[in-house]
Protein backbone atom coordinates (compact mmCIF):
# COMPACT_ATOMS: atom_id res chain seq x y z
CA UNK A 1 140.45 43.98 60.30
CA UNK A 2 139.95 40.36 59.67
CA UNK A 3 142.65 37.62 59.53
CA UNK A 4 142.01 34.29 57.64
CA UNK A 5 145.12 31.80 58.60
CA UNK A 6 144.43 28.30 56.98
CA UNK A 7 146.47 25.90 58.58
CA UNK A 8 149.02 26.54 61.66
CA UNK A 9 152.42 27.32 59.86
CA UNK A 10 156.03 26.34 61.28
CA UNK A 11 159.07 27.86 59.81
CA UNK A 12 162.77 27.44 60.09
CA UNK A 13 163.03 29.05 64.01
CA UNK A 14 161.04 26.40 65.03
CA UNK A 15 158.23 28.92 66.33
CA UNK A 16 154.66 28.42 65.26
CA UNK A 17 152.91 31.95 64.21
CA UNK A 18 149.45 30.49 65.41
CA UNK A 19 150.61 29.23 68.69
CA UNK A 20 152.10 32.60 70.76
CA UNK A 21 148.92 33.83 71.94
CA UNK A 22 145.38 31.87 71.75
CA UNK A 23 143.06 32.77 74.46
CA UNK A 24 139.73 33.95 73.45
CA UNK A 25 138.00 35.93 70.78
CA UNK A 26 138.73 39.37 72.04
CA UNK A 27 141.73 38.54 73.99
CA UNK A 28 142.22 37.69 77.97
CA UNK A 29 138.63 35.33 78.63
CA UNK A 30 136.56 39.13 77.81
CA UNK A 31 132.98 37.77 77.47
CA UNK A 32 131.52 40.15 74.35
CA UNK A 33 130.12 42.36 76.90
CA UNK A 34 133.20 43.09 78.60
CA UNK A 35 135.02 43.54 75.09
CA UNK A 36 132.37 46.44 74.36
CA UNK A 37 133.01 48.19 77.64
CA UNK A 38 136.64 48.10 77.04
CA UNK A 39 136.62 49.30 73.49
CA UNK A 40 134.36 52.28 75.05
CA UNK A 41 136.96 53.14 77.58
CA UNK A 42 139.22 52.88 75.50
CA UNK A 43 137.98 55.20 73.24
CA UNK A 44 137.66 57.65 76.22
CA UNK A 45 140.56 57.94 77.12
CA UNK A 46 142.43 58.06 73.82
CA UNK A 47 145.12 61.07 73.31
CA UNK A 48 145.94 61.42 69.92
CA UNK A 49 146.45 64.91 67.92
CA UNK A 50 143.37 66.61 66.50
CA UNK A 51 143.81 65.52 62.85
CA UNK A 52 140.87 64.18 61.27
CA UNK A 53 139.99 61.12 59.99
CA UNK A 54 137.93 60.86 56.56
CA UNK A 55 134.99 58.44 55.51
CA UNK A 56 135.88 54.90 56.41
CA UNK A 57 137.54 52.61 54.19
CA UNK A 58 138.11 49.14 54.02
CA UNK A 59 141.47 47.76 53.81
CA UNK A 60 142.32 43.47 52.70
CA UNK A 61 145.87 42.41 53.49
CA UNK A 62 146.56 38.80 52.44
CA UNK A 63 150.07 37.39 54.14
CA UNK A 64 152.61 35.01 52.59
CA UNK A 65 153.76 33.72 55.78
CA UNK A 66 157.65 32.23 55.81
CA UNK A 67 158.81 35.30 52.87
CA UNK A 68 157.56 34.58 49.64
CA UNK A 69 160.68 34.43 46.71
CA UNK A 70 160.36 37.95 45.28
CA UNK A 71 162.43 36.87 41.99
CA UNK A 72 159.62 33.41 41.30
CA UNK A 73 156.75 36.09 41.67
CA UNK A 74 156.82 39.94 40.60
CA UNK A 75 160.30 40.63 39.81
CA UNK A 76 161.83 37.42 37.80
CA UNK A 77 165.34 37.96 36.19
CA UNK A 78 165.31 35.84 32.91
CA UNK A 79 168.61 37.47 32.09
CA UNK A 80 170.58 36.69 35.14
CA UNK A 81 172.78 32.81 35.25
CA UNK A 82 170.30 29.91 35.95
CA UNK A 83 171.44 29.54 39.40
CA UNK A 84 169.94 33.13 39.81
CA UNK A 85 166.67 33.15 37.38
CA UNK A 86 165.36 29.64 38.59
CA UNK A 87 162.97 27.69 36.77
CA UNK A 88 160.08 29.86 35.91
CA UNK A 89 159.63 32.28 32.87
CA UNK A 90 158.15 35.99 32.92
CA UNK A 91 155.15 36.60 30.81
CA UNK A 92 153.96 40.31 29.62
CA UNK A 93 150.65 41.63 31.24
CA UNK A 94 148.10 44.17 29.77
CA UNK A 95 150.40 46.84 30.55
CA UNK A 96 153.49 47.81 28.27
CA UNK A 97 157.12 46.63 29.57
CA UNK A 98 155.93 45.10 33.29
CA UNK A 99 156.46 41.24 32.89
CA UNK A 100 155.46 38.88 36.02
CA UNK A 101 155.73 34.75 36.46
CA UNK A 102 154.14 32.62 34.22
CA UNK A 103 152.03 31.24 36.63
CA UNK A 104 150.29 34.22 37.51
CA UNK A 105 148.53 34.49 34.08
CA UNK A 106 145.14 35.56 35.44
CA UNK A 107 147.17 38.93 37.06
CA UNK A 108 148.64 39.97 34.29
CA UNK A 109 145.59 39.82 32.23
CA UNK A 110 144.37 42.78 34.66
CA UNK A 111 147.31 44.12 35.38
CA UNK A 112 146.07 47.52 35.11
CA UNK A 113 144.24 47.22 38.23
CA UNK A 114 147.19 45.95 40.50
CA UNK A 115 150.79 47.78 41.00
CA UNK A 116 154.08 46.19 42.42
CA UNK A 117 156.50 47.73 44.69
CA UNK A 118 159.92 45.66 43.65
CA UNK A 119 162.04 47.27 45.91
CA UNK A 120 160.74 46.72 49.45
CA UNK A 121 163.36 46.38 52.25
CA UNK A 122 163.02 44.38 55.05
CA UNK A 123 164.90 42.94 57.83
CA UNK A 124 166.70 40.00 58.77
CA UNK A 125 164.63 37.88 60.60
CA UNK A 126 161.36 35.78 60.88
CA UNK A 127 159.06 38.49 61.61
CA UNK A 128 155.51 38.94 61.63
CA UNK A 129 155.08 42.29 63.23
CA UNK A 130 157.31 44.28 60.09
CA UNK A 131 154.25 44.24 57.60
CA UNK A 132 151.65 44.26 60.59
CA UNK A 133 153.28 47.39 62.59
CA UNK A 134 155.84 48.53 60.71
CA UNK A 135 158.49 47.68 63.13
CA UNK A 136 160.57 44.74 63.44
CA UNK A 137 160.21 42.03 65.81
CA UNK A 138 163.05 42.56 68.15
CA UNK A 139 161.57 46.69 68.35
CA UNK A 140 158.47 45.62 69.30
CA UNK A 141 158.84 43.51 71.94
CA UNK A 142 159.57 46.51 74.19
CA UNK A 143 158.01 49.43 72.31
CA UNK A 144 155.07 47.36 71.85
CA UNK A 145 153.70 49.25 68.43
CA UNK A 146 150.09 47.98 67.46
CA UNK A 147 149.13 46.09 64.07
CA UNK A 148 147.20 47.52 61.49
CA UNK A 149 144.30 46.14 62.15
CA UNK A 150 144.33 47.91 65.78
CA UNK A 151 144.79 51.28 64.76
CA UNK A 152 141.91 50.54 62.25
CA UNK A 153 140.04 49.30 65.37
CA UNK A 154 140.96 52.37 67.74
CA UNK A 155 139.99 55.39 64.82
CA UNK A 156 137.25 54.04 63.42
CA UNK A 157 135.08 54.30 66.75
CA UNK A 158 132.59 51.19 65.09
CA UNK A 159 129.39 51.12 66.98
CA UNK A 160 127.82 48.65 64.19
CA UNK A 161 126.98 45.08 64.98
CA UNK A 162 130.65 44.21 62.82
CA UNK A 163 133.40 44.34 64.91
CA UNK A 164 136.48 46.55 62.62
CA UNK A 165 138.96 44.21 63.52
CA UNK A 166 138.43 40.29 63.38
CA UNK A 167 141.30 37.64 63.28
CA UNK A 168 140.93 34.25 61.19
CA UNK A 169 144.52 33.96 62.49
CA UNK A 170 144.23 33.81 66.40
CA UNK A 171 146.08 36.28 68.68
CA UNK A 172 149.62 35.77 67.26
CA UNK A 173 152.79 38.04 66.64
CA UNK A 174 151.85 40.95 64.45
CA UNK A 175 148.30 41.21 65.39
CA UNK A 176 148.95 42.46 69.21
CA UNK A 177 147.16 45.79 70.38
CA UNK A 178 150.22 47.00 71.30
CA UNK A 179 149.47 50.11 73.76
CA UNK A 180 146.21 50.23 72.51
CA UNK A 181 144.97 47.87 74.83
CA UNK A 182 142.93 44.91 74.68
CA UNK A 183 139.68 46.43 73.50
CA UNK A 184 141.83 46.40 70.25
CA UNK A 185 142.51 42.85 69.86
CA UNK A 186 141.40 41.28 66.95
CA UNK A 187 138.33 39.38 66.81
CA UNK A 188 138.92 35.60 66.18
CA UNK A 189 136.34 33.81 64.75
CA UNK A 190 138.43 30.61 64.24
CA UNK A 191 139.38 30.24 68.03
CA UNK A 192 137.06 29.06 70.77
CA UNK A 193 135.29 32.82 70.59
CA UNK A 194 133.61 32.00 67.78
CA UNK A 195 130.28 31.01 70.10
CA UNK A 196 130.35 34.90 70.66
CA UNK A 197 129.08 35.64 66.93
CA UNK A 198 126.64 32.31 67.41
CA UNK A 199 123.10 31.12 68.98
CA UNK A 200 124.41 28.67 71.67
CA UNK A 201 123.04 24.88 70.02
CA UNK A 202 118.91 24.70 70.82
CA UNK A 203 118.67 28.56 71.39
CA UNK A 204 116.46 30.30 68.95
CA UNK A 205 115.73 33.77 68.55
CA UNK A 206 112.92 33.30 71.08
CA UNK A 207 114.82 31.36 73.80
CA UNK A 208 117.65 34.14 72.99
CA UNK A 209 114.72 36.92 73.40
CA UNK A 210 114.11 35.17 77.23
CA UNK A 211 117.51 35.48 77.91
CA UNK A 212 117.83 39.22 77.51
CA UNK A 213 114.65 39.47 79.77
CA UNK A 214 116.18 36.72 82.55
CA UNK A 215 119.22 39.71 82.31
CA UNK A 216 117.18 42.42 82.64
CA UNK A 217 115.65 40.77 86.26
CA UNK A 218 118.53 40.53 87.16
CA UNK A 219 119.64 43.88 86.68
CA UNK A 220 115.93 44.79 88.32
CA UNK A 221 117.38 42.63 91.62
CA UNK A 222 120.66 44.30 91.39
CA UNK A 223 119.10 47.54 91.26
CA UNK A 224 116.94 47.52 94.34
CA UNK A 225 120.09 46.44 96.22
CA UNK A 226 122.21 49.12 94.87
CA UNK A 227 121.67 51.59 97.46
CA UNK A 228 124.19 54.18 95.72
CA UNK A 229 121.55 54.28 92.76
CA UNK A 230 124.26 53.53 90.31
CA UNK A 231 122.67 50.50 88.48
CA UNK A 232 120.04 51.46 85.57
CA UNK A 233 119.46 47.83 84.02
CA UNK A 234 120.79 46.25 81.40
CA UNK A 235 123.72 48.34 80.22
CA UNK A 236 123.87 49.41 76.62
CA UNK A 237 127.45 46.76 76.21
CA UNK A 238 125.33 44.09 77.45
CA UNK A 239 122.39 44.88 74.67
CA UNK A 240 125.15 45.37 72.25
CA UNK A 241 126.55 42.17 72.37
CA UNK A 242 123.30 40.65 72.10
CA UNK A 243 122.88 42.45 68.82
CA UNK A 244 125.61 41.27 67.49
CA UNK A 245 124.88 37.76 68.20
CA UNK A 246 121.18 38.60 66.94
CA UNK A 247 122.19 40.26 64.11
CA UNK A 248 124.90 37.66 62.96
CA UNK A 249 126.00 40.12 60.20
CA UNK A 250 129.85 38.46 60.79
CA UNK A 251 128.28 34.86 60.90
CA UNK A 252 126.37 35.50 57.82
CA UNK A 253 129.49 36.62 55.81
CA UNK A 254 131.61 33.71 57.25
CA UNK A 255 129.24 31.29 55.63
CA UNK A 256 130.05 30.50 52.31
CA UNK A 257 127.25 28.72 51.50
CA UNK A 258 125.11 32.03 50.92
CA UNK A 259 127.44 32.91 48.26
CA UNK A 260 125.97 32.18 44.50
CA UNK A 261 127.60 28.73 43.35
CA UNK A 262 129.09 30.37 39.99
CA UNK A 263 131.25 32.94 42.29
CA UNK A 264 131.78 29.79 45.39
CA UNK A 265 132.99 27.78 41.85
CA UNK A 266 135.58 30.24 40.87
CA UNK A 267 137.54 30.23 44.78
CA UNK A 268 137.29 26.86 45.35
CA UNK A 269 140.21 24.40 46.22
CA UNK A 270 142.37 26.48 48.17
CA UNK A 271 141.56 30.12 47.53
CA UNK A 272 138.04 30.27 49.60
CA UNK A 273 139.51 32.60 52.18
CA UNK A 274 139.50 35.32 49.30
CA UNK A 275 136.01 35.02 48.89
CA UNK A 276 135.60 35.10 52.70
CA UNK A 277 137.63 38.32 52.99
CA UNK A 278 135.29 40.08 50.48
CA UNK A 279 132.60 39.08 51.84
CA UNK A 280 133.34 40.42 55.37
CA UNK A 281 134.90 43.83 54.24
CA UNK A 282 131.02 43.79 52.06
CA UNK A 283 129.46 42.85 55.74
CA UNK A 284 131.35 46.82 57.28
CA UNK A 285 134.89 44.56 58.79
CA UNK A 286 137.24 47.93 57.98
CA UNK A 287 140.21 45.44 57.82
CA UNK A 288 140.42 41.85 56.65
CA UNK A 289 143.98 40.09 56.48
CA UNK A 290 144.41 36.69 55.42
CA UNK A 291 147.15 34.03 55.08
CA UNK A 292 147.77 31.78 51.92
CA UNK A 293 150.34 28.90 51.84
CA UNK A 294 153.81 28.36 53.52
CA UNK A 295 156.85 30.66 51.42
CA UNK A 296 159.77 29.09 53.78
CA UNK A 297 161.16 27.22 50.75
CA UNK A 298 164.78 26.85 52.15
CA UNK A 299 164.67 23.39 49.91
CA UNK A 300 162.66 22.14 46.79
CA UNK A 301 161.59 26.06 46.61
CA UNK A 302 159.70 25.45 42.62
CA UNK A 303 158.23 22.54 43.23
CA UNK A 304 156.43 23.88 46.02
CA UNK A 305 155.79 27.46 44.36
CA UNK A 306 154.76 25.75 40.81
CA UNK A 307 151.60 24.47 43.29
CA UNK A 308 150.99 27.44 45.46
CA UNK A 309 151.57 30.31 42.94
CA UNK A 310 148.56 29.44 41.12
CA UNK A 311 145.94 29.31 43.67
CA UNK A 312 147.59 32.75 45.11
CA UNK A 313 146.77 33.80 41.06
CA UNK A 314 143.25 32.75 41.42
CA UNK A 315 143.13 34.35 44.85
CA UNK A 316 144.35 37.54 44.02
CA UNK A 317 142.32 38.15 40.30
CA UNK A 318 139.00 37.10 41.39
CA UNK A 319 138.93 39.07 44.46
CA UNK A 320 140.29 42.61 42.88
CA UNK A 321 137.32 41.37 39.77
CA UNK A 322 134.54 41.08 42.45
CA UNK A 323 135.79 44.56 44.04
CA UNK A 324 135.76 46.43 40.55
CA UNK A 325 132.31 44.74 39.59
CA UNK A 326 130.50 45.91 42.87
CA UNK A 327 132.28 49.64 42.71
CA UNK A 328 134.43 48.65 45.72
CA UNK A 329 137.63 49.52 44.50
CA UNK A 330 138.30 52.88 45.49
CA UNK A 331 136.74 51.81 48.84
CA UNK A 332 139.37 49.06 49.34
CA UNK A 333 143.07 48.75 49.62
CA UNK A 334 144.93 45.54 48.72
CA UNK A 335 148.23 44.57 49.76
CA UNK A 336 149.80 41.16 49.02
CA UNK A 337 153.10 40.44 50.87
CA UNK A 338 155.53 38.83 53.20
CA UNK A 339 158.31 39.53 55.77
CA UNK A 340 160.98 39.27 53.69
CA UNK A 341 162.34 38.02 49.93
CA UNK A 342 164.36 35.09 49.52
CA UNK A 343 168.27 34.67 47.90
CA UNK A 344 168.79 35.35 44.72
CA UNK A 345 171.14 32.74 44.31
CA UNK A 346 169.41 28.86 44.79
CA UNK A 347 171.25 26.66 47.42
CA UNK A 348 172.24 23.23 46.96
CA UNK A 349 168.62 21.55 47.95
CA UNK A 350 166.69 23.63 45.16
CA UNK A 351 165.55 26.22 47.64
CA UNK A 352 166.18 29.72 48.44
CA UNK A 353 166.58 30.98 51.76
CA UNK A 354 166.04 34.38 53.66
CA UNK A 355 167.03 37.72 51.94
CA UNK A 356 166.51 41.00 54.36
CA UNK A 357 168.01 43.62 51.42
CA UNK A 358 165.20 43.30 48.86
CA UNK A 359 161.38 41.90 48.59
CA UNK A 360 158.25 42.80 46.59
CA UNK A 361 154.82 44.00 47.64
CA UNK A 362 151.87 43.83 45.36
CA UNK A 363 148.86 46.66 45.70
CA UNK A 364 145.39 47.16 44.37
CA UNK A 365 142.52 49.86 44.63
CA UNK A 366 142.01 52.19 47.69
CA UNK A 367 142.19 54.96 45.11
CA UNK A 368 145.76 54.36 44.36
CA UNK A 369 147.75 54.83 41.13
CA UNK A 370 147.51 50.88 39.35
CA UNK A 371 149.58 49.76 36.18
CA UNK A 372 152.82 49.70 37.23
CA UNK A 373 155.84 48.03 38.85
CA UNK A 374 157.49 50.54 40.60
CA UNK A 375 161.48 50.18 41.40
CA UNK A 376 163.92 48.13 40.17
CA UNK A 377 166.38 45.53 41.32
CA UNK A 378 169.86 44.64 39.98
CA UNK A 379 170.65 41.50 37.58
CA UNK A 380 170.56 39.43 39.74
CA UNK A 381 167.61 40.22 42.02
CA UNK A 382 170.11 41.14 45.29
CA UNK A 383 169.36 44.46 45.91
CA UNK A 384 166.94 47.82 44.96
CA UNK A 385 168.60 49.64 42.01
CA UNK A 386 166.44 52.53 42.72
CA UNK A 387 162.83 53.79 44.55
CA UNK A 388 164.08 51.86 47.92
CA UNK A 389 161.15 51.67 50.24
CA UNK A 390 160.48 50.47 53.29
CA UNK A 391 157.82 48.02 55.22
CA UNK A 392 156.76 51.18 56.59
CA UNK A 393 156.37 53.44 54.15
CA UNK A 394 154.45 51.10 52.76
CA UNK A 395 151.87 50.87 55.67
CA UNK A 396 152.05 54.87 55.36
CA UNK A 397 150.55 54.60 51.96
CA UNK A 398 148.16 52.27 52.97
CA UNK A 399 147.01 54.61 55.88
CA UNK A 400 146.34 57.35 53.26
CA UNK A 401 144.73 55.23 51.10
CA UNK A 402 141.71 54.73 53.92
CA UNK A 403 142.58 58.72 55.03
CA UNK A 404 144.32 57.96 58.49
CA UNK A 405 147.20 60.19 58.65
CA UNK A 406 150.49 57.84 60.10
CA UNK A 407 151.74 61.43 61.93
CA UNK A 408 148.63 60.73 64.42
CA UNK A 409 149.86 59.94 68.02
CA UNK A 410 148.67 57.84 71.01
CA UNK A 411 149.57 57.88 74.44
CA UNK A 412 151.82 54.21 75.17
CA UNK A 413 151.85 52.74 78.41
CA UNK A 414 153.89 55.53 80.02
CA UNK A 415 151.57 58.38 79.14
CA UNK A 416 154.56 59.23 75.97
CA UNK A 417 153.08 60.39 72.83
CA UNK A 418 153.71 58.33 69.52
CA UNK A 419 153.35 58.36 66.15
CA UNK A 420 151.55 55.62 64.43
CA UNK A 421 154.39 54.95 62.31
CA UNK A 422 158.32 56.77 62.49
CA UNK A 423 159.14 56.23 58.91
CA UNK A 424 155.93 57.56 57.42
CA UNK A 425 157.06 59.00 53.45
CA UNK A 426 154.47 57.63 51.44
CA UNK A 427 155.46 55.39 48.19
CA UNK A 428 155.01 58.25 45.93
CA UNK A 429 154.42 56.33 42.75
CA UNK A 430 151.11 55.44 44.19
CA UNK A 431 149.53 58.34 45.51
């Protein structure tokens, strides 16, 4: 899983996502090295039931940070008083009777390869960890559930030079290992661990050739002294991480630059993190989530969406193109999404504020069912009418899109068995 943040947000609590935890591409000061021996362990001494795990899939989850106004996006209510519908106007896509905001014209030109979930329920309060975990906020902090991206990490065993879970985003709330552990922290190639995926400045492959042999003397030294006969040179972690700096498979995907100018044209100004995440789930990353923009419109909530929603647009229809045109579609799950809608009804300063009962979800690929907007709302955009699902559910589906059953357990801190997610029915209009 890889996260692409853009900017450090702050929202109405006063709490910056970017700033909880920031120490170190794998977590905790782990040189690479010490990351691969801990994933290993890990691994080890995993308990979970004997259910199987199919070929790997790649899964992109793009994050409106701040809870993106569900009635200005997917689910607009032209019908309802103007204090309700706001500003913008629905347009029709390709496919018969679903209608989505007029600034998301590239969408609904190919709108049978995305689906909408109108009738997501969240909960009320600022809160990362729903959409990452599948539990709220004020759960986790003593249950300690892991993100997406960690589970990802944990079953898919990666012994590849990519690591399978990589966060543009830092360490923050929703991407925590949970009771994983901290061999199933993200990756974070915007923090200072970056220099992990690159040559330090003057070192060549040659000079980075030397180094591996100055190791292995080492290891020659520390083997002669080891009178218990344990030491056997250079461990395979240590060659490993080497490799991965070598190889620079995560580096290379990173840099825009080797992307052909036509496609670097098209993502430009503001939606170059969509490129990015393709690129990396291309490179073998089995999870890539990025952030776009700031959705905490509690005032002047259209003038900010009327210049956000249509790099989002962009975003969203040239990366679900590029997946389609390289046969990646099936192989890759989409989900676009925040923690929570906003009010129906717009306050006094032209915004809307938080709104826990009802929010919207958008999906592509991964083999799911596309072409629709499943569930509706009432007039006025307050509630779900009908096909109520939760944050969770929707992770479920997302699971069994990339063949990881959410019934799976692990052991927590305690030794206690438990499931990956407790509300696990799958959003059976997809499937």
């Amino acid at each position: 899983m890889l996260t692409l943040w853009n900017e450090r947000q702050r929202f109405c609590d006063g709490v910056s996502r970017r700033n909880f935890l920031q120490i170190g591409a794998f977590g905790a000061g782990l040189t690479l090295a010490e990351f691969l021996r801990a994933q290993t362990a890990q691994g080890a001494q995993a308990t979970t039931e004997s259910r199987k795990v199919t070929a790997p899939k790649a899964a992109i989850m793009i994050y409106l940070p701040g809870g993106p106004s569900h009635m200005d996006m997917w689910d607009l209510k032209p019908d309802a008083p103007k204090e309700f519908a706001g500003e913008f106007k629905p347009i029709k896509t390709n496919v018969p009777g679903v209608d989505i905001c007029e600034h998301f014209p590239m969408q609904a030109r190919m709108w049978d390869k995305l689906s909408v979930i109108r009738s997501v329920v969240s909960v009320d309060e600022h809160s990362d960890s729903l959409v990452m975990t599948g539990y709220s906020e004020n759960t986790n902090r003593t249950a300690n559930h892991p993100s997406f991206g960690s589970v990802i990490s944990k079953l898919r065993n990666n012994s590849s030079d990519v690591p399978p879970y990589v966060s543009l985003r830092g360490m923050s709330r929703g991407t925590e290992p949970g009771y994983l552990g901290v061999a199933h922290r993200p990756f974070t190639p915007s923090g200072p661990g970056l220099s992990n995926l690159k040559l330090p400045g003057g070192i060549d492959d040659a000079r980075l050739e030397d180094r591996k042999t100055l190791l292995s003397s080492f290891d020659n030294v520390r083997r002669d002294i080891d009178a218990t006969g344990t030491m056997s040179g250079m461990d395979s972690f240590t060659q490993r991480a080497f490799d991965m700096v070598a190889s620079g498979a995560v580096r290379k995907a990173l840099d825009l630059t080797r992307e052909e100018p036509r496609t670097r044209e098209r993502y430009k100004n503001g939606a170059e993190s969509f490129l990015t995440a393709r690129r990396l789930v291309e490179a073998g990353v089995n999870c890539v989530t990025l952030s776009y923009g700031g959705w905490d419109t509690h005032g002047q909530n259209f003038t900010q969406l009327q210049k956000q929603l249509p790099v989002l647009d962009r975003g969203i229809a040239n990366l679900i193109q590029d997946l389609h045109d390289r046969g990646m579609d099936k192989d890759v799950v989409t989900v676009v999404w925040g923690e929570f809608g906003r009010t129906p009804k717009i306050n006094s300063g032209a915004g809307r504020d938080h709104w826990s009962p009802v929010m919207s979800a958008m999906v592509a690929g991964g083999g799911l069912k596309m072409g629709q907007a499943i569930g509706t709302t009432s007039a006025r955009g307050e509630y779900p009418k009908d096909n109520r699902y939760t944050a969770s559910q929707v992770l479920a589906t997302l699971y069994h899109s990339m063949g990881i059953d959410a019934s799976m357990t692990f052991a927590n801190g305690s030794g206690r068995p438990m499931y990956i997610l407790d509300d696990r029915q799958l959003v059976k209009e997809l499937v």
